[in-house]
Protein backbone atom coordinates (compact mmCIF):
# COMPACT_ATOMS: atom_id res chain seq x y z
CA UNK A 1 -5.25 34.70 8.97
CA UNK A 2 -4.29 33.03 5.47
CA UNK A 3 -6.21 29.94 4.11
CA UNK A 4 -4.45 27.40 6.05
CA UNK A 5 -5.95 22.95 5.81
CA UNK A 6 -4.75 21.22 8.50
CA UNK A 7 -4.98 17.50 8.00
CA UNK A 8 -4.65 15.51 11.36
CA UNK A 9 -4.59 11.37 10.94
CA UNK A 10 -5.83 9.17 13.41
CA UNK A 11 -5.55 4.87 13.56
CA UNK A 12 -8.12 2.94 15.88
CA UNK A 13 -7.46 3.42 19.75
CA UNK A 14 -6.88 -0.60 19.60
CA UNK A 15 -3.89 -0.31 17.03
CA UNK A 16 -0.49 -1.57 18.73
CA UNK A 17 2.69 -1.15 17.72
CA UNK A 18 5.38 1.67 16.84
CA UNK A 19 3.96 4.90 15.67
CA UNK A 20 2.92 4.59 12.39
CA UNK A 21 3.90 7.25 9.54
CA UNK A 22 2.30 8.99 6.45
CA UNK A 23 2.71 11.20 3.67
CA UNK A 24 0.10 13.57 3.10
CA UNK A 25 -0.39 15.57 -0.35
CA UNK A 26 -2.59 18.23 -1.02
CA UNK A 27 -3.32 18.64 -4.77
CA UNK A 28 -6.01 20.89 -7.03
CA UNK A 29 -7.81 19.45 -9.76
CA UNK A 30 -5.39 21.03 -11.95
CA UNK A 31 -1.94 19.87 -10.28
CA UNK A 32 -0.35 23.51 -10.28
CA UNK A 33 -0.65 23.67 -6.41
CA UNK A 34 0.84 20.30 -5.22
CA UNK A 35 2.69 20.38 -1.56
CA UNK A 36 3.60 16.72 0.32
CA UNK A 37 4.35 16.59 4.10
CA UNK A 38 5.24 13.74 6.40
CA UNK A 39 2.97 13.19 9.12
CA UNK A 40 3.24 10.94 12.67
CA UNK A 41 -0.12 9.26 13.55
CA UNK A 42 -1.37 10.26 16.41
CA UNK A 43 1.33 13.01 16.62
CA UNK A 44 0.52 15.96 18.27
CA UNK A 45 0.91 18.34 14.86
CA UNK A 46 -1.45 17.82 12.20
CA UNK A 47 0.01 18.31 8.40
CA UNK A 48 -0.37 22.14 7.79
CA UNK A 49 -0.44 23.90 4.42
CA UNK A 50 -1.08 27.22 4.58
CA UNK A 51 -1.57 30.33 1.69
CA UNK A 52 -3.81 27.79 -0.32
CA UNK A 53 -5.35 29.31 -3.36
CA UNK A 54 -9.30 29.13 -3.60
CA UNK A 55 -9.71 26.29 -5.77
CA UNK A 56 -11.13 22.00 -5.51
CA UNK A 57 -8.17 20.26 -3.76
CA UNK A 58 -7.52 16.26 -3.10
CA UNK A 59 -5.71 15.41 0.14
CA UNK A 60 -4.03 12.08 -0.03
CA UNK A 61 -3.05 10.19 2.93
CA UNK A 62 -0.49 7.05 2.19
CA UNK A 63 0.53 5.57 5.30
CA UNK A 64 4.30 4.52 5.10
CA UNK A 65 5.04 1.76 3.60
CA UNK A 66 1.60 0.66 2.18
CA UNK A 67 -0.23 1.08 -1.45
CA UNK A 68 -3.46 2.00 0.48
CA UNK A 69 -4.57 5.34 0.81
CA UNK A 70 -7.62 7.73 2.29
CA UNK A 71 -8.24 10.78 0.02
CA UNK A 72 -10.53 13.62 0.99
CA UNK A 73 -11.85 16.38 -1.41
CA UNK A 74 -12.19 20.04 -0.16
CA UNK A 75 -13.24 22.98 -1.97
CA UNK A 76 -11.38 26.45 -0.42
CA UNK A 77 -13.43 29.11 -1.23
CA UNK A 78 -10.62 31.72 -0.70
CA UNK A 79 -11.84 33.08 2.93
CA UNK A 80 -9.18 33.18 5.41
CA UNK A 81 -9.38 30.64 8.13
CA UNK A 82 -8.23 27.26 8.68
CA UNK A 83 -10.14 24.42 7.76
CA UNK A 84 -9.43 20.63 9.72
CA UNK A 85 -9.60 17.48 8.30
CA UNK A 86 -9.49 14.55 10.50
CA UNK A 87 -8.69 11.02 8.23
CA UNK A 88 -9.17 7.67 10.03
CA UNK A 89 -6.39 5.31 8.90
CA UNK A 90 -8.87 2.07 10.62
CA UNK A 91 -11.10 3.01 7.54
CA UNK A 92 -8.64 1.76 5.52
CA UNK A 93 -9.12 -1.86 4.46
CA UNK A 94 -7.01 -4.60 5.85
CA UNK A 95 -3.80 -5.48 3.99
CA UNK A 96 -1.49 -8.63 4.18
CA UNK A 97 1.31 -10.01 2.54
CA UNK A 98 2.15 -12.68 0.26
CA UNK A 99 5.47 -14.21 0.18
CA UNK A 100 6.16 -17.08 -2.14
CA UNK A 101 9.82 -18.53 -2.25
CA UNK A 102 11.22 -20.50 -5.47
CA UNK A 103 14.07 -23.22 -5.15
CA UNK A 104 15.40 -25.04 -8.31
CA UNK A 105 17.58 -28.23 -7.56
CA UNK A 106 16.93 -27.36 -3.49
CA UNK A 107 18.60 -23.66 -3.95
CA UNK A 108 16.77 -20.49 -3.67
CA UNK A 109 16.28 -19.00 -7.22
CA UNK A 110 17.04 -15.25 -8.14
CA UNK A 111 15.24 -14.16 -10.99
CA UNK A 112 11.97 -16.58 -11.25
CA UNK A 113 8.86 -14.56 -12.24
CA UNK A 114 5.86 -15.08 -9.56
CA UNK A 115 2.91 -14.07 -10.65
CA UNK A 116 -0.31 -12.95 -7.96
CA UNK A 117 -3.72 -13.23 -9.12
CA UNK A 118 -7.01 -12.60 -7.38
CA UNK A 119 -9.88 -15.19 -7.64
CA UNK A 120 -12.94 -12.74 -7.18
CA UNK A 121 -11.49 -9.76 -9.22
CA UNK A 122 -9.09 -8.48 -11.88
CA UNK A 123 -5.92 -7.90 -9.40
CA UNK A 124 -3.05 -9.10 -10.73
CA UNK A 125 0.65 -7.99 -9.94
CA UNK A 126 3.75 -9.50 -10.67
CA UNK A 127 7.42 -9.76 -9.25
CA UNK A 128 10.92 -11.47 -9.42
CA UNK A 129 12.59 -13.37 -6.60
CA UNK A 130 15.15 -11.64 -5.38
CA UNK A 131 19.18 -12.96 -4.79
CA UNK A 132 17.77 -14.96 -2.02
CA UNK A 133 15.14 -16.59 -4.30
CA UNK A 134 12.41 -14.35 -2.59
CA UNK A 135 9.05 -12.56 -4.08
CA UNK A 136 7.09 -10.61 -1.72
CA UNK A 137 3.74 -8.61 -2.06
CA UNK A 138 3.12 -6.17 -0.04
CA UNK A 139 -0.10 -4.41 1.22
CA UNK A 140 -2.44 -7.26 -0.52
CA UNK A 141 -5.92 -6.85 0.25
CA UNK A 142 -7.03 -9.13 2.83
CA UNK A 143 -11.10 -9.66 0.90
CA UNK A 144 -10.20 -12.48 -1.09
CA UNK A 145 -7.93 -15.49 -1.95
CA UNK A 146 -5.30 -15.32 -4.26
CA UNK A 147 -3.50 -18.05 -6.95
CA UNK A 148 -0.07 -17.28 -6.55
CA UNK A 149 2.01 -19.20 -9.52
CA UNK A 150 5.77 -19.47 -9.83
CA UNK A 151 7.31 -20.18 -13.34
CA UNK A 152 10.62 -21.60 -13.95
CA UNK A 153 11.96 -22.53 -17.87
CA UNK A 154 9.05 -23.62 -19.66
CA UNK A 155 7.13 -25.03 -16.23
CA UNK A 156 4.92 -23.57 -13.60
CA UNK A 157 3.31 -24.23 -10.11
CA UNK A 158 0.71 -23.04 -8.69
CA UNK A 159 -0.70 -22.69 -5.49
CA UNK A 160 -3.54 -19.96 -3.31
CA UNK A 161 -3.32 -18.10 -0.68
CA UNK A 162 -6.55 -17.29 1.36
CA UNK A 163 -6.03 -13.55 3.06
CA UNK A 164 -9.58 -13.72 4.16
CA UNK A 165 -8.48 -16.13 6.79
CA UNK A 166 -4.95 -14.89 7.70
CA UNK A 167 -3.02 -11.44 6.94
CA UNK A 168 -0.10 -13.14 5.87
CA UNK A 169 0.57 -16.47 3.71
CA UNK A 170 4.04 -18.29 2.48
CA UNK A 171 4.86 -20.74 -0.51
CA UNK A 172 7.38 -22.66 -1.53
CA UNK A 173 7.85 -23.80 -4.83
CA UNK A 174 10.34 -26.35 -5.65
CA UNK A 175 11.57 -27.23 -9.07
CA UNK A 176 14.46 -29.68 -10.41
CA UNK A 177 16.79 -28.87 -12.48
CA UNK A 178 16.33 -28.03 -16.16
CA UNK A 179 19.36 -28.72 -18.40
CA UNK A 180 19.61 -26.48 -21.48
């Protein structure tokens, strides 16, 4: 039997919804042995990568569509077998989103830099509205409350966000016209 890790994912038995996806990676300390593999939660076939080398390996597990991750190390010690690794996506910490929307003279603005900052901590990230005046931020930690501040010209607004008490949170920022 070759050296085979088998990495099954699991959410929390209350979890509703559509089934939810991953990617799983298995990498050694040195990156020569790197192998990815999409994986259905709760899915009856765990991620399976077999003929691994003896050697300290990190298994990443990025459920779709979120920045989030679990990561596991295991060292294979080159006997054959298989070894399992169960990974608990309700471990993960809630995430939320933050949508802030910029209008200048009543229109939605393409192209206004928003800028996300956390009160407690360092996290920052930043985006542009899109062509329907539209900046979203996805997978946001839900442990703190956030300034979100819209800039338009030479101007700015500002206004929070508090993902302790809700998952998601919308702004609208309004400003007038600016002639050049």
């Amino acid at each position: 039997m070759p050296n085979t890790i088998e990495v099954a994912v699991r959410e929390s038995v209350t979890a509703l919804g559509p089934p939810t996806y991953c990617t799983v990676v298995i990498t050694n300390c040195n990156a020569k042995h790197v192998e990815t593999e999409w994986l259905e939660v709760n899915g009856p076939v765990p991620a399976r990568f077999a003929d691994v080398p003896p050697g300290l390996y990190y298994i990443v597990v990025v459920p779709e569509g979120e920045s989030t991750h679990l990561m596991r190390f295991v060292l294979m010690d080159g006997k054959p077998g298989v070894t399992p690794i169960t990974l608990d996506l309700s471990t993960l910490p809630p995430v939320g989103r933050i949508t802030a929307i910029v209008l200048v003279g009543g229109q939605r603005a393409p192209g206004k830099m928003v800028m996300l900052r956390g009160k407690d901590d360092d996290y920052v990230q930043l985006a542009m509205t899109n062509s329907n005046g539209v900046a979203a931020f996805d997978a946001v930690p839900e442990t703190q409350v956030y300034d979100v501040v819209a800039y338009h010209a030479t101007t700015s607004q500002e206004d929070t966000c508090d993902l302790v008490a809700s998952g998601d949170c919308e702004k609208s920022f309004s400003f007038p016209v600016v002639p050049c």
